[in-house]
C-alpha atoms as a PDB file:
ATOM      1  CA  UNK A   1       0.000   0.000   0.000  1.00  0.00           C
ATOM      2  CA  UNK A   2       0.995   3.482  -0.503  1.00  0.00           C
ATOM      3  CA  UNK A   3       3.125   5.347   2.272  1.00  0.00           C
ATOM      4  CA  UNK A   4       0.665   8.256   3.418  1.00  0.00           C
ATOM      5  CA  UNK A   5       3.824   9.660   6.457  1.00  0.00           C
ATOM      6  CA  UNK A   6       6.470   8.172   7.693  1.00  0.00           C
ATOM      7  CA  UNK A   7       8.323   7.688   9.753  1.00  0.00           C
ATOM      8  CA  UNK A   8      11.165   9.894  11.128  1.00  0.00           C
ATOM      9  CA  UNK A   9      10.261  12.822   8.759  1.00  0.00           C
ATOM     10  CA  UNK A  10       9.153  15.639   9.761  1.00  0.00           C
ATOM     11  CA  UNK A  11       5.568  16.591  10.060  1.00  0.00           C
ATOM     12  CA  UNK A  12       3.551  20.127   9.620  1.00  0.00           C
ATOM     13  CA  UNK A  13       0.070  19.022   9.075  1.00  0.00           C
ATOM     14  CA  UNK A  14      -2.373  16.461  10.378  1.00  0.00           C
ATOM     15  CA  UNK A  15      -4.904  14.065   8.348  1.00  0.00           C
ATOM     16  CA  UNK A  16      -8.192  12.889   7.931  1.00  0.00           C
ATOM     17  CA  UNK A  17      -9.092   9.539   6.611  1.00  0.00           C
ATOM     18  CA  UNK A  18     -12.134  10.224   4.300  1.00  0.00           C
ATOM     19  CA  UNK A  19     -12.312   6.749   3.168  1.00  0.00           C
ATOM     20  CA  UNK A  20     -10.983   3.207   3.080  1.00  0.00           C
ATOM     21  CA  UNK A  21      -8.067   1.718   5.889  1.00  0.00           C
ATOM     22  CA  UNK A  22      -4.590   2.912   6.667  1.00  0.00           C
ATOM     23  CA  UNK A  23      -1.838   0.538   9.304  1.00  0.00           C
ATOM     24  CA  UNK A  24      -0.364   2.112  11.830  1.00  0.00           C
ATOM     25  CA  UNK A  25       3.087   0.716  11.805  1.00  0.00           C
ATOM     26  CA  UNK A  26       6.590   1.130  13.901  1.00  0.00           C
ATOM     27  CA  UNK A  27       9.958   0.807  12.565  1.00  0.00           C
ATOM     28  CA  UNK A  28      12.667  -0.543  15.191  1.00  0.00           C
ATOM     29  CA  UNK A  29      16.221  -0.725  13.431  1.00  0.00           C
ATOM     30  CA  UNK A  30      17.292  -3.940  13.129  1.00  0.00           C
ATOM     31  CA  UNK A  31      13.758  -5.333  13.890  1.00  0.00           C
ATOM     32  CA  UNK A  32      10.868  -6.183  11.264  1.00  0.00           C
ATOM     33  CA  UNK A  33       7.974  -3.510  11.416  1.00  0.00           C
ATOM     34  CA  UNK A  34       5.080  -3.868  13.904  1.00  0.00           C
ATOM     35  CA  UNK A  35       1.663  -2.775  13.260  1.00  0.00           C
ATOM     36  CA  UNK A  36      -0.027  -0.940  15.879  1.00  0.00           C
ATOM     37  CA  UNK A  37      -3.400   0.094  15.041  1.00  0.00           C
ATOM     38  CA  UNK A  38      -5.697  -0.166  12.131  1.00  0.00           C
ATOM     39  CA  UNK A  39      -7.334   3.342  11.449  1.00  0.00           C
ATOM     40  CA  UNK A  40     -10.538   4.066   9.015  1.00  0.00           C
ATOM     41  CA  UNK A  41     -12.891   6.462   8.316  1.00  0.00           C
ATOM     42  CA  UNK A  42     -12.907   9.532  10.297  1.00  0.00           C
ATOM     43  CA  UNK A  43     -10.081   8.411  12.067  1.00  0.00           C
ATOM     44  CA  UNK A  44      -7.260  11.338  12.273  1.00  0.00           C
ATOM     45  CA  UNK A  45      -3.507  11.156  12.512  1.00  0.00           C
ATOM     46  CA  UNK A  46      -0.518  12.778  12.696  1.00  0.00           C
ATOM     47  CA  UNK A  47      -1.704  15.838  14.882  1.00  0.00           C
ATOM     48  CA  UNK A  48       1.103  15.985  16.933  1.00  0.00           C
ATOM     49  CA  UNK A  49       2.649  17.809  14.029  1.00  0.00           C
ATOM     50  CA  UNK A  50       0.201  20.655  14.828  1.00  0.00           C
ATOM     51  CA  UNK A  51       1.293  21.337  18.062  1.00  0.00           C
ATOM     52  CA  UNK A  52       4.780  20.293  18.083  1.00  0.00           C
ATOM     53  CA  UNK A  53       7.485  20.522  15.013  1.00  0.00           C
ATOM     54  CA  UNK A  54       8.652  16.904  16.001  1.00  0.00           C
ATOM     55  CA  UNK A  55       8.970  13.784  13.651  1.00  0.00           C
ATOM     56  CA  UNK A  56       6.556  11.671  12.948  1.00  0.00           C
ATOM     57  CA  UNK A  57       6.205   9.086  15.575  1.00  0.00           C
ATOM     58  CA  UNK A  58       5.118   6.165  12.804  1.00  0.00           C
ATOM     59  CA  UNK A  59       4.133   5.225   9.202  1.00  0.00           C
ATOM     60  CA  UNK A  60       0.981   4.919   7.712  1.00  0.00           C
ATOM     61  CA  UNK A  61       0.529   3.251   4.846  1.00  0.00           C
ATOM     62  CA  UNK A  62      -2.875   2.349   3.171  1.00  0.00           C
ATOM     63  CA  UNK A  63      -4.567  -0.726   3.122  1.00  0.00           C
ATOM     64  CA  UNK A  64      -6.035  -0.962  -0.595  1.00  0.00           C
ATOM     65  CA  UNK A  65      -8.143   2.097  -1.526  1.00  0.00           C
ATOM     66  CA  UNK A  66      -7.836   5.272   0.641  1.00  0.00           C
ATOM     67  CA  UNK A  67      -8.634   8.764   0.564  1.00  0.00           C
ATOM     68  CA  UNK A  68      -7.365  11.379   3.255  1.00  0.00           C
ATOM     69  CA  UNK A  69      -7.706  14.922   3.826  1.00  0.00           C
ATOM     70  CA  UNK A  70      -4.522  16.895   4.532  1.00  0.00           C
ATOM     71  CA  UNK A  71      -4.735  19.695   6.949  1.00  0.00           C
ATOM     72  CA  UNK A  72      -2.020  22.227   7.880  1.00  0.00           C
ATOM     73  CA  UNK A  73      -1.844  24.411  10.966  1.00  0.00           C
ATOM     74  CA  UNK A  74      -2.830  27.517   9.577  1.00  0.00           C
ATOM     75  CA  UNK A  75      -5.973  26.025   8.345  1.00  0.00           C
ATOM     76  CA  UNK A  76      -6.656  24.213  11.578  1.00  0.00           C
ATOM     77  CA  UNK A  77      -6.532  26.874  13.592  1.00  0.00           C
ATOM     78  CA  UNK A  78      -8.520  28.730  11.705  1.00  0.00           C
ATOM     79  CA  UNK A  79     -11.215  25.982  11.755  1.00  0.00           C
ATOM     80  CA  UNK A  80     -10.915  26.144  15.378  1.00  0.00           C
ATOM     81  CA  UNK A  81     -12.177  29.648  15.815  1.00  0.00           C
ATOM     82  CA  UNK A  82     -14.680  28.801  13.868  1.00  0.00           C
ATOM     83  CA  UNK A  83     -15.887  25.982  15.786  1.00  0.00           C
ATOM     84  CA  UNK A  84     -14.413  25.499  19.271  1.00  0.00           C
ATOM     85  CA  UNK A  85     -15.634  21.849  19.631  1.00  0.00           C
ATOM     86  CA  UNK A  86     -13.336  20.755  16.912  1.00  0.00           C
ATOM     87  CA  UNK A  87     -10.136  21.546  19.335  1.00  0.00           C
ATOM     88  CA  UNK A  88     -12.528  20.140  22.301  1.00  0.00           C
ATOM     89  CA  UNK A  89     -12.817  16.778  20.076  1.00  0.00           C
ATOM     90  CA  UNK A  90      -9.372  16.377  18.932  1.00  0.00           C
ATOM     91  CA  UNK A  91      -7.983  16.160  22.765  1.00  0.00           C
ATOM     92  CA  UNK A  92     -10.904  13.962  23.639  1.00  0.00           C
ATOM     93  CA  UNK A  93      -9.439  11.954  20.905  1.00  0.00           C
ATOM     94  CA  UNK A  94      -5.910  12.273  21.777  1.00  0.00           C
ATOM     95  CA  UNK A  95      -6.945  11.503  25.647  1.00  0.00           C
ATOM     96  CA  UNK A  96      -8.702   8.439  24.679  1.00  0.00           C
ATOM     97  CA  UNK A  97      -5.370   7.135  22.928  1.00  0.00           C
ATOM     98  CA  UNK A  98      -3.320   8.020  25.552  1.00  0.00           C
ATOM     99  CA  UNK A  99      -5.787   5.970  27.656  1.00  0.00           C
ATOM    100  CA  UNK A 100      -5.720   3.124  25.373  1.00  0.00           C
ATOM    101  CA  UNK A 101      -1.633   3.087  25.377  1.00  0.00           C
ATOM    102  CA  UNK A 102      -1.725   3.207  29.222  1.00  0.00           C
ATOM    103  CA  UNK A 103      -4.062   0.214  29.598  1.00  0.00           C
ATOM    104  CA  UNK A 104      -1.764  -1.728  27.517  1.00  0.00           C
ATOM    105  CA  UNK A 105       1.041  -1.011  28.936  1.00  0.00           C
ATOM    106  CA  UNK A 106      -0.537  -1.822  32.379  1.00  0.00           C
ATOM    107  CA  UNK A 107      -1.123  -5.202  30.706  1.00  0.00           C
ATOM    108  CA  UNK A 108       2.199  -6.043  29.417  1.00  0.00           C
ATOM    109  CA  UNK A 109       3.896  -4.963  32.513  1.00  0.00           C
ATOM    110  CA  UNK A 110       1.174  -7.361  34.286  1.00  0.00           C
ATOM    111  CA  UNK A 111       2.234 -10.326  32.172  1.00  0.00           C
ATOM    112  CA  UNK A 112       5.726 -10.058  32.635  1.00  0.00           C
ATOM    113  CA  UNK A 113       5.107  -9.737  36.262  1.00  0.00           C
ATOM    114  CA  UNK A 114       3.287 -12.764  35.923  1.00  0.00           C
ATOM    115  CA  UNK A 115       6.048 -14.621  33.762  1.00  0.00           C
ATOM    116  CA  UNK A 116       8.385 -13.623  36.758  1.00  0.00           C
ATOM    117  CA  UNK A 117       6.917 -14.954  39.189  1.00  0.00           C
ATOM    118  CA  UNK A 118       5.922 -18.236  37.587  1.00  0.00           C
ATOM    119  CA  UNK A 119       9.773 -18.368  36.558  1.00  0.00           C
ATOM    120  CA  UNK A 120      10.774 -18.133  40.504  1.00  0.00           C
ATOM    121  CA  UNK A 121       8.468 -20.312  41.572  1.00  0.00           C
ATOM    122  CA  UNK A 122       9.669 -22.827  39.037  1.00  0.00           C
ATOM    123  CA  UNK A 123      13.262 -21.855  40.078  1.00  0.00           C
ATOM    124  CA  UNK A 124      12.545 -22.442  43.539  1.00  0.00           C
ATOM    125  CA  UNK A 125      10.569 -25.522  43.328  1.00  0.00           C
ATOM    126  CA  UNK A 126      13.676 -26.812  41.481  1.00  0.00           C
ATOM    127  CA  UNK A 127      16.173 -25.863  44.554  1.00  0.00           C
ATOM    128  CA  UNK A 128      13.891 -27.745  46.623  1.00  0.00           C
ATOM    129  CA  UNK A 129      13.111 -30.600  45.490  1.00  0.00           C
END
């Protein structure tokens, strides 16, 4: 599918999906990519960019068929004093991810508390017996 950002470059504008799929994915080096989210319609990305001149944090890359808005900061803003409940709805958004990345990191840090424990019980039960 066709790279929409990606990244490591830098990023002035955020996006829109008007239509069809687009992967989230994340490049380690030396590691194959891992895809962390699916996003569709409606869904919007790469809004860090508006607040922040920082890289972009992953690549998207379209999943057959996709259309997606581009919107830059001036226009944004502008939008915004327009209608105040857009900015209100992009940090629910944002929140709500930020939620979502907590609770699973609260679960991966809860199964490899679980693997260590099971590990020294296994390493104990192997002492004692």
């Amino acid at each position: 599918g066709e790279i929409v950002i990606r990244q490591g470059e830098l990023g002035d504008c955020l996006f829109v999906i008007q239509e069809g799929r687009l992967e989230v994915v994340k490049e380690h080096k030396g590691r194959p990519e891992v895809r962390v989210a699916i996003l569709g319609e409606a869904d919007i990305f790469g809004e860090m960019a508006i607040f922040e001149q920082q890289v972009r944090s992953a690549t998207l890359r379209a999943l057959g068929e996709a259309r997606v808005l581009t919107v830059d900061k001036k226009t944004f803003l502008r939008r915004v004093q327009e209608d105040p409940t857009l900015a209100f709805n992009l940090v629910r958004m944002m929140s709500q991810r930020i939620r979502n990345m907590s609770a699973e990191a609260g679960e991966r840090r809860n199964k490899e508390d679980r693997r260590k424990r099971a590990d020294r019980r296994q390493s104990k039960n192997r002492r004692v017996g």
